[in-house]
Protein backbone atom coordinates (compact mmCIF):
# COMPACT_ATOMS: atom_id res chain seq x y z
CA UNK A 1 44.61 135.53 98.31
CA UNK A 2 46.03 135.32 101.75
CA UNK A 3 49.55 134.06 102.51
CA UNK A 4 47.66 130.98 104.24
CA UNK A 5 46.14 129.82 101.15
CA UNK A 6 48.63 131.09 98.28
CA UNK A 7 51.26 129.07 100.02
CA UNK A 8 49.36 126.20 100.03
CA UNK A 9 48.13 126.65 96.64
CA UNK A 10 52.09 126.20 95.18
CA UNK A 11 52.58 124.16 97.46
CA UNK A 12 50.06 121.61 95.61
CA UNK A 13 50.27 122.78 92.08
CA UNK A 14 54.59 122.23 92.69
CA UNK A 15 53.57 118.43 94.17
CA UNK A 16 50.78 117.45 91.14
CA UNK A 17 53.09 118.61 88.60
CA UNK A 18 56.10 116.54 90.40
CA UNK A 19 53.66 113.66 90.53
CA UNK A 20 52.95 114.03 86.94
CA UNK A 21 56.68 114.51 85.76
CA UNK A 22 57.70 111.91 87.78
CA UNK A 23 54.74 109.33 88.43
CA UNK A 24 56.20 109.57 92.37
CA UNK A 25 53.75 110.52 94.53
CA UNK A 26 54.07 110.25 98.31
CA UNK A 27 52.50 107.56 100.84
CA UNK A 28 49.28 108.34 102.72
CA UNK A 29 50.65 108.04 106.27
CA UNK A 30 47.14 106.65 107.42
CA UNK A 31 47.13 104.11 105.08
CA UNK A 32 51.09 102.86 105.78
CA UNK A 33 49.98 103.02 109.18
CA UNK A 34 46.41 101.39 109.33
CA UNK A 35 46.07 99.94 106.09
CA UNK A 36 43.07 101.87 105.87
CA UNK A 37 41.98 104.60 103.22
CA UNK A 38 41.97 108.29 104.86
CA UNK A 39 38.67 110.35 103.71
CA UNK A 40 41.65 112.10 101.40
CA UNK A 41 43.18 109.10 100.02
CA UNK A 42 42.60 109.72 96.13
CA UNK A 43 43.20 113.71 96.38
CA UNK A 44 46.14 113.83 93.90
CA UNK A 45 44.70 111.17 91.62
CA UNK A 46 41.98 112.90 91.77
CA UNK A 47 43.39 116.60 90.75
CA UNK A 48 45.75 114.78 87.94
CA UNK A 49 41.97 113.09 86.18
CA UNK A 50 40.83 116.78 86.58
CA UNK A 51 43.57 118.23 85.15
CA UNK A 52 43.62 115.84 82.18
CA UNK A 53 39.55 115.99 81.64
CA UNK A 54 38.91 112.67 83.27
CA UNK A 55 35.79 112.88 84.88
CA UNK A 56 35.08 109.50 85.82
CA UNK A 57 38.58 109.03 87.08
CA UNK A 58 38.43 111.74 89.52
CA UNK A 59 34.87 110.07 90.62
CA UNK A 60 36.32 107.34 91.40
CA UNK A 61 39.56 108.13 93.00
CA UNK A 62 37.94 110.47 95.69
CA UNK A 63 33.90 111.29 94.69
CA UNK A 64 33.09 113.60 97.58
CA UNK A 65 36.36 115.80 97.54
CA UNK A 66 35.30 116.15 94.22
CA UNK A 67 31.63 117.39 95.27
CA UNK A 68 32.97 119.42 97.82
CA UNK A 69 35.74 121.24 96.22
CA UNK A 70 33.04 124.13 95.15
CA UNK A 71 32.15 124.32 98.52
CA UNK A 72 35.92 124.20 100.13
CA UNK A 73 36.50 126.84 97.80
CA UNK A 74 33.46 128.75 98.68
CA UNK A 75 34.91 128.93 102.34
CA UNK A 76 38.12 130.06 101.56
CA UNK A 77 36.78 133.12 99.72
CA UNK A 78 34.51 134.19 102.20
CA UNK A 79 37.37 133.91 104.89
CA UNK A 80 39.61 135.82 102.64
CA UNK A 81 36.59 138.51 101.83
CA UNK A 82 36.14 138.69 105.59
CA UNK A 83 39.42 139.36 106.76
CA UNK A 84 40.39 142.14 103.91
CA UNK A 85 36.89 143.34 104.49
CA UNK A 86 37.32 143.21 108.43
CA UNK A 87 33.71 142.08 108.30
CA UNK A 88 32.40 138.82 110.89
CA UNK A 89 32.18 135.56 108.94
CA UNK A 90 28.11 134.79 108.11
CA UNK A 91 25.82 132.89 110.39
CA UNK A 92 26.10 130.21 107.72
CA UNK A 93 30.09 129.87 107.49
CA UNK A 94 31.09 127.68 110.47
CA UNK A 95 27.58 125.50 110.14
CA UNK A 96 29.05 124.68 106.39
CA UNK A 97 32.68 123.90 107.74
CA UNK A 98 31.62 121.68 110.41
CA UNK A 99 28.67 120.02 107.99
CA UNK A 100 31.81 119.05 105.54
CA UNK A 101 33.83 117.93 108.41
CA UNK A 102 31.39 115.50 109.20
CA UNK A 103 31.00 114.33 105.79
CA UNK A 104 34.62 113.36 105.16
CA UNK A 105 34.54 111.49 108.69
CA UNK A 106 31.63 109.55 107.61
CA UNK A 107 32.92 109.03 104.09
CA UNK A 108 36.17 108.13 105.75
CA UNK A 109 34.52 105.61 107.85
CA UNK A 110 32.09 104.10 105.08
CA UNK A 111 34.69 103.98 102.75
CA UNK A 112 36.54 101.17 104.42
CA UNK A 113 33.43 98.89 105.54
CA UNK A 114 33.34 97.55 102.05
């Protein structure tokens, strides 16, 4: 795995496991700000019901990061593949991208009518 993602990756194993040593997690600056839920409000409450078999939990903390995790992760290999490969990214790649950008932004938005 590319630098890009491998730093990343620590990056948010080292935070879940602080948040789970130390039941500190840090602020959504969206939320402080607007008093409004970001589209990745739940994320780490999410990964910590995950990592402790909670299904539901993770449902309910943040239900379509959970659905599109498979296909976040299904971007990030092909990206990688590409660039060892040095191979153009499918027709399909930035269509998917752009479809799951527009589903946290509408998640985001719907989230908060209610």
């Amino acid at each position: 795995m590319g630098m890009k993602y491998g730093g990343l990756g620590i990056a948010a194993f080292l935070y879940v496991g602080f948040t789970e040593w130390t039941g500190l997690s840090l602020a959504c600056p969206f939320r402080w700000l607007t008093g409004l839920q970001c589209p990745g409000c739940g994320a780490t409450r999410m990964v910590t019901a995950l990592l402790h078999g909670r299904w539901e939990a993770a449902w309910q903390a943040n239900p379509l990061l959970l659905l599109a995790m498979p296909w976040i992760l299904l971007l990030v290999g092909v990206e990688e593949y590409c660039r060892y490969q040095q191979c153009p990214e499918p027709r399909w790649f930035h269509v998917l991208g752009w479809l799951l950008v527009a589903a946290f932004l509408l998640f985001g938005f719907g989230r908060n009518l209610c």
